[in-house]
Protein backbone atom coordinates (compact mmCIF):
# COMPACT_ATOMS: atom_id res chain seq x y z
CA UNK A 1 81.14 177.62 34.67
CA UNK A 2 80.34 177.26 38.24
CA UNK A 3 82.11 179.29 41.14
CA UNK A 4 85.50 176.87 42.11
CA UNK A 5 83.41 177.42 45.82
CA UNK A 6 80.20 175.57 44.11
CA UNK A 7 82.23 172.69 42.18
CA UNK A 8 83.92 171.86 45.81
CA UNK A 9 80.32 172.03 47.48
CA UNK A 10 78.52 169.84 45.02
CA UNK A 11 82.07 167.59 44.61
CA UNK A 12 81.87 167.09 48.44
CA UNK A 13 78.00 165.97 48.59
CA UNK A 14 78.97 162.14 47.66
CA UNK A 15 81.67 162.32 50.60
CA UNK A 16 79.66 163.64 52.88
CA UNK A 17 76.98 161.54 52.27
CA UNK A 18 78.96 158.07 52.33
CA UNK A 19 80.61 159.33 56.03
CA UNK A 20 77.11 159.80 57.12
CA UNK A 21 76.36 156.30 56.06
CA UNK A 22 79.06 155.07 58.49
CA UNK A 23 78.84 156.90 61.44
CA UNK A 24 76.72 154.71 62.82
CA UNK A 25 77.88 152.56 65.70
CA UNK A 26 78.30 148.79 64.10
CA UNK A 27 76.18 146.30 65.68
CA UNK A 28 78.20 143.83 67.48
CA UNK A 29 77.87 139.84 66.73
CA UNK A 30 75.58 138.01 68.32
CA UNK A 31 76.61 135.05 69.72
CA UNK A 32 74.45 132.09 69.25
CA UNK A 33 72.50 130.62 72.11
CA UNK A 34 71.50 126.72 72.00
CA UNK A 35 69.98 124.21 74.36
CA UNK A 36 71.69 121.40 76.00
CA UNK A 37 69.75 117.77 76.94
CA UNK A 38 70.20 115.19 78.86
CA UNK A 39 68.01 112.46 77.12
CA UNK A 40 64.78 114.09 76.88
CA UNK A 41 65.56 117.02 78.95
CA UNK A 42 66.32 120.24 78.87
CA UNK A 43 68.96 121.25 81.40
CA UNK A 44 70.12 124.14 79.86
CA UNK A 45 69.20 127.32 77.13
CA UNK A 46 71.86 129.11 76.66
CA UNK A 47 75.05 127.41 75.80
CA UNK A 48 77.41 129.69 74.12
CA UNK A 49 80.37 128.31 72.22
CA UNK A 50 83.52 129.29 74.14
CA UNK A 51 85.79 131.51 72.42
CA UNK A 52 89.45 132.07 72.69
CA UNK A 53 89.94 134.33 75.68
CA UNK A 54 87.23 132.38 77.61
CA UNK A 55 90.75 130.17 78.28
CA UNK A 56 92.70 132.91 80.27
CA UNK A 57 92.90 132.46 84.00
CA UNK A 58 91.32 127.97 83.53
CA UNK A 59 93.66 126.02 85.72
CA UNK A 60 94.09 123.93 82.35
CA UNK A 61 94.91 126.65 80.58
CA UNK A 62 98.33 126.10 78.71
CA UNK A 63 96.89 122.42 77.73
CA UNK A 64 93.75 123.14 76.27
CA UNK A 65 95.62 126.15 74.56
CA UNK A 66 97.81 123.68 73.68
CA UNK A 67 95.53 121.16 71.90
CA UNK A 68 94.25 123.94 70.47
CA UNK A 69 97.06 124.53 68.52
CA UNK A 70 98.11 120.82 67.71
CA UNK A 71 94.32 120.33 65.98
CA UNK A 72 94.73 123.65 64.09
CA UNK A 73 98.84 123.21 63.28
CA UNK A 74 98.62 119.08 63.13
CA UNK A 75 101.11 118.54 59.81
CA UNK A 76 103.78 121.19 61.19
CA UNK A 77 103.53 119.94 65.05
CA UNK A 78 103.38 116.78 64.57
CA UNK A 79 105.27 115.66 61.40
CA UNK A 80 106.07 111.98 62.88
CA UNK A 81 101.86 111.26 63.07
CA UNK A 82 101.08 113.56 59.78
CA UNK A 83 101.89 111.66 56.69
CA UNK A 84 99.11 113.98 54.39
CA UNK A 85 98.93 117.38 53.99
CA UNK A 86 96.20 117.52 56.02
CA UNK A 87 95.36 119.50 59.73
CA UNK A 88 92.71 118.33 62.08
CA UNK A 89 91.07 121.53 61.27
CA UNK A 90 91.05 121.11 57.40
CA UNK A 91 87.66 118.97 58.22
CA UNK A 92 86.49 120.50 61.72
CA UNK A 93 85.86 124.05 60.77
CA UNK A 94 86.70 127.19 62.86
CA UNK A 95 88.38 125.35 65.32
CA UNK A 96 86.00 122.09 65.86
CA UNK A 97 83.85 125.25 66.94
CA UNK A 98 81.11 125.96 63.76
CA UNK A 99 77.72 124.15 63.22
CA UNK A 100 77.66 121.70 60.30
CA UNK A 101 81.22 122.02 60.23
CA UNK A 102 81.95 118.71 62.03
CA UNK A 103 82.16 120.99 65.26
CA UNK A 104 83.91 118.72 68.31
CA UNK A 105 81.58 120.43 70.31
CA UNK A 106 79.73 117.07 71.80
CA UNK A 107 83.00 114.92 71.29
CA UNK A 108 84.03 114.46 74.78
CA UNK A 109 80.15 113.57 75.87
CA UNK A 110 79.68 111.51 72.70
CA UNK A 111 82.44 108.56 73.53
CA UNK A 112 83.16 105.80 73.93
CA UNK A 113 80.44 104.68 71.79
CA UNK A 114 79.72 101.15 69.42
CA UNK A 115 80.94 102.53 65.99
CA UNK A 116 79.31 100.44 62.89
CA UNK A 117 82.63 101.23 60.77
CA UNK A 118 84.95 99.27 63.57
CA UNK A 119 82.18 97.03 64.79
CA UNK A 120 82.89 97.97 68.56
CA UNK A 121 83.08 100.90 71.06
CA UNK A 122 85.52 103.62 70.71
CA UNK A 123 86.72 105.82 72.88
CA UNK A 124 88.00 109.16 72.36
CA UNK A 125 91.54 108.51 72.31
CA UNK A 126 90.67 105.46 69.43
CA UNK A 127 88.29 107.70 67.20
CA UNK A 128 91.21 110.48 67.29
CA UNK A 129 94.11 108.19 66.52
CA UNK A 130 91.49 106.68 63.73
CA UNK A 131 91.68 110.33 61.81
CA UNK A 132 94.88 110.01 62.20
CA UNK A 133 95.53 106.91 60.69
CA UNK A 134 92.95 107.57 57.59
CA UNK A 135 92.17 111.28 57.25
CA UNK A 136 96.30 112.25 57.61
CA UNK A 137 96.89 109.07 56.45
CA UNK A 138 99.57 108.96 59.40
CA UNK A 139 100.40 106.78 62.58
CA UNK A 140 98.43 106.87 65.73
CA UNK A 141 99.59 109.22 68.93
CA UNK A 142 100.78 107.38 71.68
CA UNK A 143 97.70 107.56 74.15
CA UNK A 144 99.49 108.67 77.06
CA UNK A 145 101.29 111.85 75.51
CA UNK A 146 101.19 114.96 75.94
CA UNK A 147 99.43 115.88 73.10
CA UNK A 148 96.75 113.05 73.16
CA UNK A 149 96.11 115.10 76.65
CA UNK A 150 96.06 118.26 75.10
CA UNK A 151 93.72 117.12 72.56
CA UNK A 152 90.77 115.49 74.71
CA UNK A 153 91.30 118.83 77.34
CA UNK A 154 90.72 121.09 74.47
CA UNK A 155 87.44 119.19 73.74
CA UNK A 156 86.19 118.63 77.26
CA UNK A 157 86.79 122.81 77.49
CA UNK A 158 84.09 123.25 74.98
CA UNK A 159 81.95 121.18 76.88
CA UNK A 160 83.06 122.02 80.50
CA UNK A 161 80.25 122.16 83.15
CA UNK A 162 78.05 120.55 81.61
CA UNK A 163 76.86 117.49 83.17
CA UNK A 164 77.51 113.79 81.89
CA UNK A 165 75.67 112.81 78.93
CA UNK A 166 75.03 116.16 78.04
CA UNK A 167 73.79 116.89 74.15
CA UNK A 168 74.32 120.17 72.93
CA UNK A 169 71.49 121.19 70.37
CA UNK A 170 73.55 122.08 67.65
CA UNK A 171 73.03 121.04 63.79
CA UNK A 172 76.66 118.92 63.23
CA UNK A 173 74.95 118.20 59.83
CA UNK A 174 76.17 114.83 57.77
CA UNK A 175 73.54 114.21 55.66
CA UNK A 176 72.40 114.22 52.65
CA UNK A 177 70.07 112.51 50.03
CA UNK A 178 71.48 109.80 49.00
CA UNK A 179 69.31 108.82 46.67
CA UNK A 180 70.95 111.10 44.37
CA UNK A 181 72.79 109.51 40.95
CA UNK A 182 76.11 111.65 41.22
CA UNK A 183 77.53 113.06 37.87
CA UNK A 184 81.04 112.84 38.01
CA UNK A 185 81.45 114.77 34.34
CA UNK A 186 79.58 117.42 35.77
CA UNK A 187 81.15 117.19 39.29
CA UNK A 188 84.44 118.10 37.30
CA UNK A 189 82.92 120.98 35.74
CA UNK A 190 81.59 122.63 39.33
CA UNK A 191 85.09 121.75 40.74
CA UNK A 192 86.73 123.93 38.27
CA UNK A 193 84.00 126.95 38.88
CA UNK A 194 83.78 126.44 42.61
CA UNK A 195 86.69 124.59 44.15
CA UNK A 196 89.89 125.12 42.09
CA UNK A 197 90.88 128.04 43.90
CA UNK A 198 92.00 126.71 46.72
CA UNK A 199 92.70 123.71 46.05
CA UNK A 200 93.78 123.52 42.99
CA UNK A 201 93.15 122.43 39.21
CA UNK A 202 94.69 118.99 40.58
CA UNK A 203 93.45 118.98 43.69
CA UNK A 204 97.06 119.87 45.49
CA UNK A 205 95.56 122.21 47.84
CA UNK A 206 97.44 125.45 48.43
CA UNK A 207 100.59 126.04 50.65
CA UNK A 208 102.24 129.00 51.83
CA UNK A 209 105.48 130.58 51.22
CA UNK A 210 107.01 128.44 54.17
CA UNK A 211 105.59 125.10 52.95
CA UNK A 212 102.53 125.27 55.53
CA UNK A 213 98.84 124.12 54.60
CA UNK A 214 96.67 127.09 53.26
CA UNK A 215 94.16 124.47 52.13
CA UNK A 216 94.01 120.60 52.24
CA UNK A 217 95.03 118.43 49.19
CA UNK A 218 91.71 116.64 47.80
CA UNK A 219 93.19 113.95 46.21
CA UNK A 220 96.93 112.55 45.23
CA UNK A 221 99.45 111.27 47.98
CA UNK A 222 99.57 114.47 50.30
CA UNK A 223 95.78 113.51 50.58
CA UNK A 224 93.50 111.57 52.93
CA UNK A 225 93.72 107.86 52.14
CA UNK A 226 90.82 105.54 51.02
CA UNK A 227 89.83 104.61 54.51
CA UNK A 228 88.72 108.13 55.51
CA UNK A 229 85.14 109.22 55.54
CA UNK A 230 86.41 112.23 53.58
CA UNK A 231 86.66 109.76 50.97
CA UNK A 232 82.97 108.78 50.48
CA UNK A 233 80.82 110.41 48.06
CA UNK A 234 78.16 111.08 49.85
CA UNK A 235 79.70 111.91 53.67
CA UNK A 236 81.72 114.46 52.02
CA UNK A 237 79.24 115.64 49.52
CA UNK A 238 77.05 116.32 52.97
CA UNK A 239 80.39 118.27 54.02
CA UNK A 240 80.85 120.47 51.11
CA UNK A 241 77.21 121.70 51.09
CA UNK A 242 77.46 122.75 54.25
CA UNK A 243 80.50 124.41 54.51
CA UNK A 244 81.99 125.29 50.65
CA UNK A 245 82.81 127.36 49.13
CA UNK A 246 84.35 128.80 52.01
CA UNK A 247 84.90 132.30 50.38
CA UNK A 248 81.63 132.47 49.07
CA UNK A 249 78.04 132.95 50.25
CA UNK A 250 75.04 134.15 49.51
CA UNK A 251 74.05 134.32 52.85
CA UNK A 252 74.11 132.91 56.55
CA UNK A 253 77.59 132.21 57.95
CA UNK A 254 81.71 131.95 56.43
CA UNK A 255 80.77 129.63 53.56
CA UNK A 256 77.61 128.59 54.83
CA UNK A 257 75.78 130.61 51.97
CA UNK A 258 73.91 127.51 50.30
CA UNK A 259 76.16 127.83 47.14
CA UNK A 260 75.76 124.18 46.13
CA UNK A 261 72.66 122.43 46.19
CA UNK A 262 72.49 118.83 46.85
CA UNK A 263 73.07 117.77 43.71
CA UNK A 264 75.74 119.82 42.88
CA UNK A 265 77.65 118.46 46.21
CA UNK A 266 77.20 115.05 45.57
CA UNK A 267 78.56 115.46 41.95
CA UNK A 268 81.45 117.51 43.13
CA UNK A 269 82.04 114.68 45.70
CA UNK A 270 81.92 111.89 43.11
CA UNK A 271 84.34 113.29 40.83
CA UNK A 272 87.25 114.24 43.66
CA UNK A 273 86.43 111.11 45.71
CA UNK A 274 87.46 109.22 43.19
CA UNK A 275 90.56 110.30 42.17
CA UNK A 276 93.97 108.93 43.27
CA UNK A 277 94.83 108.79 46.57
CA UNK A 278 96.69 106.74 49.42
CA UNK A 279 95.26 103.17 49.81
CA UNK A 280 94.96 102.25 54.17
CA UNK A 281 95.93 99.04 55.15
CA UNK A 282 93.41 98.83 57.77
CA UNK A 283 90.49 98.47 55.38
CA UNK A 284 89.98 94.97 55.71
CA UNK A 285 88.61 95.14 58.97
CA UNK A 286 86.11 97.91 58.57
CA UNK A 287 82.36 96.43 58.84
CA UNK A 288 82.77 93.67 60.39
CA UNK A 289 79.52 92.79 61.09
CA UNK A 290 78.28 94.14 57.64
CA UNK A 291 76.28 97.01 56.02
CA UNK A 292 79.33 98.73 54.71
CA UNK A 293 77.59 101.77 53.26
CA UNK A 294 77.07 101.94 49.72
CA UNK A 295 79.56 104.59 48.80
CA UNK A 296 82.54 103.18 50.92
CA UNK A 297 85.65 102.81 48.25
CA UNK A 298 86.34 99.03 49.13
């Protein structure tokens, strides 16, 4: 048998060399850098997606802090307008802040605008109230409040000093092949490998101990209604390739890994689109002037 001196020697080699694997310094995150137009041109390089202490010291701090919170915290701050179990930020990932995420980033620049779904411009103020109304399946803010305010300065913040017009060049992704024949049968099967966790084996989402969201109901009547784009195959199968699972991938950004491949998405999409949830009223007047899209519930 070895000297007790040896056994702690050679017992202390695979310490020693796992500290020396961490002793050195951690690169820090890079932030990404994109390009901003104005039509054709380029007016700026390196945009940089504000983060949360770039606030401290605005003159608009405590509102934009303030929409902030009402976008991430909708359902518990605003129970009177939330009728699902649903947050702004259940559909605009990191904060309205992440690429392909259906980032807010160019919201305040993109509107008012003609929207085909409507069949006239919307502003702002309409296209917010319209998630509302479809994806919370709730009642519309009053325009002039406090927290409609809050809202738009949270979203002009991300865009602030930029001039008018201005395009920032980042991927907000949305599409998808939509050629593809979705499979709900097998759509069910990759909900239960890849999606069940969080939100559930019927699609109730996940609360906490307090009766907050964890993560968004997909279908039943704490879900978005039928009128939300959430509920179209193909929109949200464009969503969930991008951005799900979000615990999982095998590379590239928080559940940005390319888990499911276009096919998979769209099946996964067919099968929980089409499960129960909230009818909307309002459906009658989408498209008025035609070319409803092919996977629109109505």
């Amino acid at each position: 048998m070895k000297p007790l001196s040896k056994q702690l020697l050679w017992a202390s080699v695979p310490v020693a060399l796992a500290l020396a694997a961490c002793t050195g310094q951690p690169e820090a995150a890079k932030k990404n850098h994109y390009e901003v137009k104005v039509g054709k041109e380029v007016v700026k390089t390196d945009y940089v997606v504000p983060g949360p202490t770039d606030v401290l010291g605005h003159e608009n701090a405590d509102l934009i802090v303030y929409g902030g919170r009402l976008l991430n915290d909708t359902k518990r701050l605003l129970p009177n307008n939330v009728g699902a179990s649903m947050n702004c930020n259940s559909c605009h990932i990191a904060n309205g802040k992440e690429q392909k995420g259906a980032p807010y980033i160019n919201s305040y620049f993109t509107y008012p605008k003609k929207m085909p779904r409507a069949g006239k411009v919307v502003d702002l103020q309409m296209r917010i109230n319209g998630c509302f109304q479809r994806s919370m399946n709730g009642k519309p803010l009053d325009v002039n409040s406090k927290e409609m305010h809050a809202m738009i300065a949270y979203m002009a913040w991300l865009s602030e000093g930029l001039p008018k017009g201005a395009d920032i060049q980042m991927d907000v992704g949305g599409k998808i092949n939509e050629s593809l024949v979705p499979n709900p049968e097998r759509g069910k099967q990759l909900y239960a490998q890849q999606c069940v966790t969080c939100h559930g084996d019927n699609g109730q989402g996940l609360k906490d101990a307090r009766g907050n969201n964890v993560f968004p109901p997909l279908w039943g009547d704490e879900s978005f209604n039928i009128g939300a784009g959430m509920a179209r195959t193909y929109k949200a199968a464009a969503f969930i390739r991008d951005n799900m699972p979000m615990s999982v991938q095998k590379n590239g950004a928080w559940g940005q890994g390319g888990v499911l491949s276009d096919q998979d998405a769209v099946d996964i999409a067919e099968y929980f689109t089409h499960q129960p949830r909230p009818d909307f009223a309002g459906k009658v007047k989408d498209w008025p002037e035609g070319k409803k899209p092919k996977d629109a519930r109505y």
